[in-house]
N, C-alpha and C. Protein backbone atom coordinates (compact mmCIF):
# COMPACT_ATOMS: atom_id res chain seq x y z
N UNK A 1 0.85 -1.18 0.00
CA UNK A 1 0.00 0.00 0.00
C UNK A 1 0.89 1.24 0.00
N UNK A 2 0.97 2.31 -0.84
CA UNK A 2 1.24 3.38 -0.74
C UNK A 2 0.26 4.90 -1.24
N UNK A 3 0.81 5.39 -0.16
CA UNK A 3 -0.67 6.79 -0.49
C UNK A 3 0.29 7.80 -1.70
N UNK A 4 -0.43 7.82 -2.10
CA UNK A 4 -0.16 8.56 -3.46
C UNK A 4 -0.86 9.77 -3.38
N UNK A 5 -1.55 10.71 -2.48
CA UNK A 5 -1.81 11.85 -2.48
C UNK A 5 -2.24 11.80 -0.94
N UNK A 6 -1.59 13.61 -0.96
CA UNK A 6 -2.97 13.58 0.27
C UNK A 6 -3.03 15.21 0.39
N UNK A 7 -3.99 15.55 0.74
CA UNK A 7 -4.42 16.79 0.38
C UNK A 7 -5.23 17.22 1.96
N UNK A 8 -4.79 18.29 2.28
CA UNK A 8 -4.64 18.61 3.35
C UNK A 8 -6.09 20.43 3.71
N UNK A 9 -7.09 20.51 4.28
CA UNK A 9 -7.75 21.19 4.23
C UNK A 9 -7.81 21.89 5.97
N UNK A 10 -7.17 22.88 5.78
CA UNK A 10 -6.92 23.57 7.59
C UNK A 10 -8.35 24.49 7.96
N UNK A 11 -8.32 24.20 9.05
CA UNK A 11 -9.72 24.68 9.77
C UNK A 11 -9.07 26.10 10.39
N UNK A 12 -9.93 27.14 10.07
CA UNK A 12 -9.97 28.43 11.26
C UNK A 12 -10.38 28.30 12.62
N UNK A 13 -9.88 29.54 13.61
CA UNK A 13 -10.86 28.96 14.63
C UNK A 13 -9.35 28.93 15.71
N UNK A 14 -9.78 29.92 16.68
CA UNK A 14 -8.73 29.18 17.62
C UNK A 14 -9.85 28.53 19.06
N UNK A 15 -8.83 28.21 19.85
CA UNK A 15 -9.57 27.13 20.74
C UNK A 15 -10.23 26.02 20.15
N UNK A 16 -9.89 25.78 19.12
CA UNK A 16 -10.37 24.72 18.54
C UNK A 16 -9.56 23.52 18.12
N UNK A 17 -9.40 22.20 18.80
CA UNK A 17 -8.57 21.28 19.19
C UNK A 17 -8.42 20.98 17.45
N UNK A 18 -9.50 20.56 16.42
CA UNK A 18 -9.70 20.42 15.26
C UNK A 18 -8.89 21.37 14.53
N UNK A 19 -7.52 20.92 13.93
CA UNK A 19 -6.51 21.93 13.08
C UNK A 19 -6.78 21.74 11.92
N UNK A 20 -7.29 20.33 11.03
CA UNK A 20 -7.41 20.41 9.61
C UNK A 20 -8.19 18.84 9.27
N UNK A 21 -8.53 19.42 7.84
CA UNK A 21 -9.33 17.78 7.28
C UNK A 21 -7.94 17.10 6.83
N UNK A 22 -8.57 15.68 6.46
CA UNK A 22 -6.80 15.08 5.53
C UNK A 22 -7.88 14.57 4.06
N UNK A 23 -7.36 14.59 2.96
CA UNK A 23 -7.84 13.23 2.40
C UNK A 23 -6.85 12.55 1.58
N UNK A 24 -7.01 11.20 1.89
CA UNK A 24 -5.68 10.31 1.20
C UNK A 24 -6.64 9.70 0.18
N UNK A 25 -5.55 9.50 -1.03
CA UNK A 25 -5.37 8.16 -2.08
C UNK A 25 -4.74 7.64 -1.73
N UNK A 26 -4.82 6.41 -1.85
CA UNK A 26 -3.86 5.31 -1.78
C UNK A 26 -4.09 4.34 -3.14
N UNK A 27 -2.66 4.28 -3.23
CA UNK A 27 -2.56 3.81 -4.94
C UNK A 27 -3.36 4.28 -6.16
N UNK A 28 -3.46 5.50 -5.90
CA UNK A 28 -4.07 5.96 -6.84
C UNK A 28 -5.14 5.37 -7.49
N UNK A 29 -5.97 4.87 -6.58
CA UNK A 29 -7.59 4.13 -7.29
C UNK A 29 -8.05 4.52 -5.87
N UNK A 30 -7.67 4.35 -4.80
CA UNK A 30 -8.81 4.79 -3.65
C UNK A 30 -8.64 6.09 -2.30
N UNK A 31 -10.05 6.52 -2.28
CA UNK A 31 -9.63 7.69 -1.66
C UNK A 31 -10.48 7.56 -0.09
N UNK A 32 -9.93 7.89 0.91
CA UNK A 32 -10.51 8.25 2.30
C UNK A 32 -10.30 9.88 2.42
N UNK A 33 -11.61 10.15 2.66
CA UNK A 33 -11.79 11.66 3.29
C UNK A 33 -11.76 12.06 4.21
N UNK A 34 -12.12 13.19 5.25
CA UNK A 34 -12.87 13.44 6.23
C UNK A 34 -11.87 12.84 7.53
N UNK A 35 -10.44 12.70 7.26
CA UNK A 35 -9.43 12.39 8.22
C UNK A 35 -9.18 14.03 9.07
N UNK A 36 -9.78 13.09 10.51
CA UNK A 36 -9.42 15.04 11.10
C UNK A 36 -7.95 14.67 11.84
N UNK A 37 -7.26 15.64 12.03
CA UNK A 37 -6.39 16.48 12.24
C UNK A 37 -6.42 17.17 13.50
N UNK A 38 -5.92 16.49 14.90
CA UNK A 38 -6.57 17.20 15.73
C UNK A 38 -5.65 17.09 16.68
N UNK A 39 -5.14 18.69 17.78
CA UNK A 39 -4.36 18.96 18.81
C UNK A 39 -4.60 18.06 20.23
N UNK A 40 -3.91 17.34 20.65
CA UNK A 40 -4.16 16.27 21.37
C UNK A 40 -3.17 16.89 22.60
N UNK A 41 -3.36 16.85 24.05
CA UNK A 41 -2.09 16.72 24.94
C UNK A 41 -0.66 16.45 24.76
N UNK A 42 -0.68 15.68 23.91
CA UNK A 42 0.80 14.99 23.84
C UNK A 42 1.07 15.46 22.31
N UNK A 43 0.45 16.62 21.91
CA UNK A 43 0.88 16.79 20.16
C UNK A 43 -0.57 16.10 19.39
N UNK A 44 0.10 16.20 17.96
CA UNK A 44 -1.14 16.14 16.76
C UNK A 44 -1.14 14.37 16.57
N UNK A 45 -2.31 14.27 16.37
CA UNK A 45 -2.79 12.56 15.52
C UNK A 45 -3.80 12.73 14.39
N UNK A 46 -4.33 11.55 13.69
CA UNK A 46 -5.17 11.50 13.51
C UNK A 46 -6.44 10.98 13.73
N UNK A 47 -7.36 11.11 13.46
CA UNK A 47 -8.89 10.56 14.02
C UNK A 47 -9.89 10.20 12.01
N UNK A 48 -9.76 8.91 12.31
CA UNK A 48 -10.36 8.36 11.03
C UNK A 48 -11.83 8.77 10.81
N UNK A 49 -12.52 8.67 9.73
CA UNK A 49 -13.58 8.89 9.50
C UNK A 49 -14.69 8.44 9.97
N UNK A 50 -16.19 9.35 10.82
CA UNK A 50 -16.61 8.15 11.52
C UNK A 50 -18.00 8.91 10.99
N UNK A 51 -18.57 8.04 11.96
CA UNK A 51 -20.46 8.50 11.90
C UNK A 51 -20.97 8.04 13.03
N UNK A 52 -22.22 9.23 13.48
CA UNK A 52 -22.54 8.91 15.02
C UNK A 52 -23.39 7.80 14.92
N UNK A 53 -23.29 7.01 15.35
CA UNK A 53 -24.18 5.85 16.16
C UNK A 53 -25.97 6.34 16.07
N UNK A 54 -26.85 5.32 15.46
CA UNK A 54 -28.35 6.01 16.03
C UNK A 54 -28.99 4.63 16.19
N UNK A 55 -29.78 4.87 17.21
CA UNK A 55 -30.98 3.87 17.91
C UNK A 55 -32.71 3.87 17.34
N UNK A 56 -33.06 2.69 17.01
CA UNK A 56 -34.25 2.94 16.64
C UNK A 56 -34.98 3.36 17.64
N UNK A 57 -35.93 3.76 17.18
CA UNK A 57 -37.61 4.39 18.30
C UNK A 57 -38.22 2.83 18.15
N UNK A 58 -38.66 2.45 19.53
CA UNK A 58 -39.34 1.31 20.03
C UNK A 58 -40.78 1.77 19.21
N UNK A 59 -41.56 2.78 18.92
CA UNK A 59 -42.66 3.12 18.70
C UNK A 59 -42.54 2.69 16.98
N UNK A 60 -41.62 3.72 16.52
CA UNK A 60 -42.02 3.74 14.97
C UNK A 60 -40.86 3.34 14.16
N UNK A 61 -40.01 2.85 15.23
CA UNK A 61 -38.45 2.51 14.31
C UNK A 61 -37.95 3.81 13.85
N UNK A 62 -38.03 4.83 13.78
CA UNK A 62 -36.76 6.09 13.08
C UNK A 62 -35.82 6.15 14.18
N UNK A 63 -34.68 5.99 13.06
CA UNK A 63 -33.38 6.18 13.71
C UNK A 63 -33.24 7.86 14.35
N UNK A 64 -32.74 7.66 16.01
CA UNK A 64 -32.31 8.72 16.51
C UNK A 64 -30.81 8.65 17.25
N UNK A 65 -30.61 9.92 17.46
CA UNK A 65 -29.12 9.63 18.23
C UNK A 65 -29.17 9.01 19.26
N UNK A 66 -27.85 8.41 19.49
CA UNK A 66 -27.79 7.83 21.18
C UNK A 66 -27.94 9.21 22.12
N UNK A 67 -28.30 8.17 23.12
CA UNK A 67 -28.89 9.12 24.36
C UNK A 67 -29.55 10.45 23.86
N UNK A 68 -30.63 10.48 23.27
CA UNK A 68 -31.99 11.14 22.63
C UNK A 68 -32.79 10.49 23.56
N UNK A 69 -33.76 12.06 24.30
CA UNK A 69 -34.41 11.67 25.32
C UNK A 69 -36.04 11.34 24.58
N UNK A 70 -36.41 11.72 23.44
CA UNK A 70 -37.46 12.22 23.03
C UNK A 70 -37.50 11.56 21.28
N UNK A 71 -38.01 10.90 20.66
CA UNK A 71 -38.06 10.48 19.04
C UNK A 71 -38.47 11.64 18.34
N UNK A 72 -37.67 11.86 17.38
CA UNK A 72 -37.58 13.02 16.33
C UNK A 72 -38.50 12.85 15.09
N UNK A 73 -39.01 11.98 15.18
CA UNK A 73 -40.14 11.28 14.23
C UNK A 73 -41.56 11.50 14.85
N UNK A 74 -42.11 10.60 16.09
CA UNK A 74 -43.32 10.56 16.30
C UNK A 74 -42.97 11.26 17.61
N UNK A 75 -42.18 11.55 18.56
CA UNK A 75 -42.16 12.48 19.62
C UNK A 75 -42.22 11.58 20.83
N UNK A 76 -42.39 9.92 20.89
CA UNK A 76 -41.93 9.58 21.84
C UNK A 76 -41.28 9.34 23.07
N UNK A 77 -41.42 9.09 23.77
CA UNK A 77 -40.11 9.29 25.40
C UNK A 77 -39.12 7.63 24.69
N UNK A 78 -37.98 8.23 24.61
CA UNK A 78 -36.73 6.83 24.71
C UNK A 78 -36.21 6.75 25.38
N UNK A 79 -36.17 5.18 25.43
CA UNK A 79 -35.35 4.33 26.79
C UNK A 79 -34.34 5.27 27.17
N UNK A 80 -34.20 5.60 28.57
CA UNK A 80 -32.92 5.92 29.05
C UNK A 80 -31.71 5.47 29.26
N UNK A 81 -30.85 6.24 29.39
CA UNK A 81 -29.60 5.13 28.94
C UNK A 81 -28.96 5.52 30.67
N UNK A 82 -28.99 5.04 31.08
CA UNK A 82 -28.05 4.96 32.92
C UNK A 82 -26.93 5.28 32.88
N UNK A 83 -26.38 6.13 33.25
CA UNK A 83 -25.31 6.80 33.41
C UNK A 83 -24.67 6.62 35.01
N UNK A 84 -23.59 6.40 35.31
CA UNK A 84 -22.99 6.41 36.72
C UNK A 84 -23.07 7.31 37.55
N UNK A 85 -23.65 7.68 39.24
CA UNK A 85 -23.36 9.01 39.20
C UNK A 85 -22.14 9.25 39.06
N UNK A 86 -20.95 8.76 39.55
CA UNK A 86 -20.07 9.44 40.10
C UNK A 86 -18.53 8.96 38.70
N UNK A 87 -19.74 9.59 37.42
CA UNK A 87 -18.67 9.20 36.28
C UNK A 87 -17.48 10.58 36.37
N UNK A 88 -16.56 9.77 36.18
CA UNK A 88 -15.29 10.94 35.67
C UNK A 88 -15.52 11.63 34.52
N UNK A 89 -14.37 12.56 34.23
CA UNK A 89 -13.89 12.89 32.88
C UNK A 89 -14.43 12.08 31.67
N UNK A 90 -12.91 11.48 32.11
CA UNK A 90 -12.61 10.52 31.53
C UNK A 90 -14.06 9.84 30.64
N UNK A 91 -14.69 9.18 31.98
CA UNK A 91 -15.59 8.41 31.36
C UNK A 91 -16.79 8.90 31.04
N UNK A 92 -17.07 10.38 31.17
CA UNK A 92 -17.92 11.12 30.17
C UNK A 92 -17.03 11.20 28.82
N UNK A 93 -16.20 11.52 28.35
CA UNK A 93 -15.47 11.08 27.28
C UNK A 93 -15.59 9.97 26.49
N UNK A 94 -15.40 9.13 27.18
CA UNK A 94 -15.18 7.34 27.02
C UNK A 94 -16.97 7.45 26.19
N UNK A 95 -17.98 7.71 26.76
CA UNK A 95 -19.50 7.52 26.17
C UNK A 95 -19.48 8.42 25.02
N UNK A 96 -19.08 9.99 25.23
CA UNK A 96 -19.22 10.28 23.65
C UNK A 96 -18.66 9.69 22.61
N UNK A 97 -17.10 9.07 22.99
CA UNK A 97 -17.09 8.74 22.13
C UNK A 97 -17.49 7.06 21.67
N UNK A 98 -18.24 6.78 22.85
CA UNK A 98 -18.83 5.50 21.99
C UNK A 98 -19.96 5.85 21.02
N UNK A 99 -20.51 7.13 21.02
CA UNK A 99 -21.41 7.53 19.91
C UNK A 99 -20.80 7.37 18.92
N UNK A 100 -19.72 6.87 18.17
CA UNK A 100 -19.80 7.29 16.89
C UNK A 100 -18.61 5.84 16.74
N UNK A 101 -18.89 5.52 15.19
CA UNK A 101 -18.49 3.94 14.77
C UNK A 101 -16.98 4.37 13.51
N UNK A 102 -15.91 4.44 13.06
CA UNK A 102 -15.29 4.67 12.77
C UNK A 102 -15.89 3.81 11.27
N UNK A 103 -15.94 4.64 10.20
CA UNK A 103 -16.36 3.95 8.71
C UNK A 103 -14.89 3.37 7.92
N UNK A 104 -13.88 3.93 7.84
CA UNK A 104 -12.63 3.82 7.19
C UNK A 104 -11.86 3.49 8.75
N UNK A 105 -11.08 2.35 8.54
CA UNK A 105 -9.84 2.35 9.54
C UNK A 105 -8.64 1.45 9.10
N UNK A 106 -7.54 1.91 9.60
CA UNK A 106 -6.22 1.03 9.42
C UNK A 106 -6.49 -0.26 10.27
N UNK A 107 -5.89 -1.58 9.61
CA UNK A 107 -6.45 -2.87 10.93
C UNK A 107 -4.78 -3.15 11.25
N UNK A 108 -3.44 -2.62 11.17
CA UNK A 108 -2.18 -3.03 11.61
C UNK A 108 -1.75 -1.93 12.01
N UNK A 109 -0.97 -1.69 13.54
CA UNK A 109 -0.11 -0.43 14.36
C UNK A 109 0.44 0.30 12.94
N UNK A 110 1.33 -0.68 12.17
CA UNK A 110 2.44 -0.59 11.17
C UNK A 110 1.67 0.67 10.19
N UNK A 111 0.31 0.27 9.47
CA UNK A 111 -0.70 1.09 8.28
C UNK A 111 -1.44 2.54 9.12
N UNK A 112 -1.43 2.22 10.62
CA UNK A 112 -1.97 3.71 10.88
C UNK A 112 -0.52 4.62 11.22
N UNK A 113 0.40 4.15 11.70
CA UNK A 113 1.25 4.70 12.14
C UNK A 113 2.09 5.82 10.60
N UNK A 114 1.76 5.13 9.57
CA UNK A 114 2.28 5.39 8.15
C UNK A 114 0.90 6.31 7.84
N UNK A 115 0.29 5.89 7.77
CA UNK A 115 -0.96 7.05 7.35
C UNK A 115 -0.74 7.99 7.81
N UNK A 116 -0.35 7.96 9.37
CA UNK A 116 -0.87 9.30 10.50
C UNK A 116 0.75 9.93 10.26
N UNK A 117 1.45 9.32 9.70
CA UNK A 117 3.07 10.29 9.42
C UNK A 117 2.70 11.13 7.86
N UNK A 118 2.61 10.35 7.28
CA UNK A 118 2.25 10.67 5.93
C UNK A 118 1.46 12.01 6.05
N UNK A 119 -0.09 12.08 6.77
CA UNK A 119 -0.33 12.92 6.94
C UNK A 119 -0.02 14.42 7.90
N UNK A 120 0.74 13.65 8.71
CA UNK A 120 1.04 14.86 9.51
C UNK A 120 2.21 15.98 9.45
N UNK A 121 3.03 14.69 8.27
CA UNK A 121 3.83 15.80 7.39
C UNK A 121 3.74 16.91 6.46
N UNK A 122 2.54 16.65 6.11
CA UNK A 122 1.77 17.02 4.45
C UNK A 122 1.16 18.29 5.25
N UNK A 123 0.63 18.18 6.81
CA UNK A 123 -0.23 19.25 7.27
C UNK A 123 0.82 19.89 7.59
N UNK A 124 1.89 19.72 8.28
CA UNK A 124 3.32 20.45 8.62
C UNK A 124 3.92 21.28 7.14
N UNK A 125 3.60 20.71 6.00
CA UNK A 125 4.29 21.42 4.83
C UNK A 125 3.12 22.57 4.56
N UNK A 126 1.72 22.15 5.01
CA UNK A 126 0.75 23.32 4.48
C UNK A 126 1.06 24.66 5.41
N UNK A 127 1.54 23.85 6.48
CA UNK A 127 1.38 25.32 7.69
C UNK A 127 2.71 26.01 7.25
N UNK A 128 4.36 25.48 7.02
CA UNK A 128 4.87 26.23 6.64
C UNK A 128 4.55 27.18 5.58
N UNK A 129 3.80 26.43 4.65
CA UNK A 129 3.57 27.68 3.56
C UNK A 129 3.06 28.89 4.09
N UNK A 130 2.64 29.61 5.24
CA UNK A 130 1.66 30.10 5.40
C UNK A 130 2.74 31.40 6.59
């Protein structure tokens, strides 16, 4: 596998952990978009392409978001979802981000570690330009 492009789209905005989109080809026949670019504690990574998670309505089946108190369709009350009281940070974190299912991902350390260089060079060459 080698990425053969990647094209780099920077976000405005300060206080905003989100520095830029990525999108790679790889081998020049396939493309992943929507790679964010984002200021982390320990420096920049990447975060693969995802989509939030939705739950059907017990009433009429339309898909709504997780932890939606109310159906956006027929106006229903939905199941509650139990929360800990005495959740951390952390593990308010840990639940948002179980909202959302990653669509594109690397499955070897070796293929993300090369993606996430690849790209984080390419965003390092956009910012020098600037």
């Amino acid at each position: 596998m080698e990425i053969t492009e990647v094209r780099i789209f920077p976000k405005e905005g300060a206080n905003n952990k989100l520095r830029a989109y990525a999108t790679i080809t790889i081998d020049n026949v396939f493309v992943v978009r929507n790679i964010k670019i984002i200021e982390g504690k320990s420096g920049l990574f990447i975060a693969m392409p995802s989509r939030k998670i939705k739950e059907s309505c017990p009433k009429c089946n339309h898909k709504n978001a997780i932890r939606s108190k109310f159906c956006n369709e027929c106006g229903a009350q939905l199941p509650a979802h139990v929360q800990p009281v005495s959740a951390t940070p952390e593990a308010e974190h840990d639940l948002r981000q179980a909202e959302h299912k990653d669509i594109a991902h690397p499955i070897t350390v070796q293929a993300r570690e090369y993606i996430q260089k690849k790209i984080l060079d390419a965003y390092q060459l956009e910012k020098d330009k600037k």
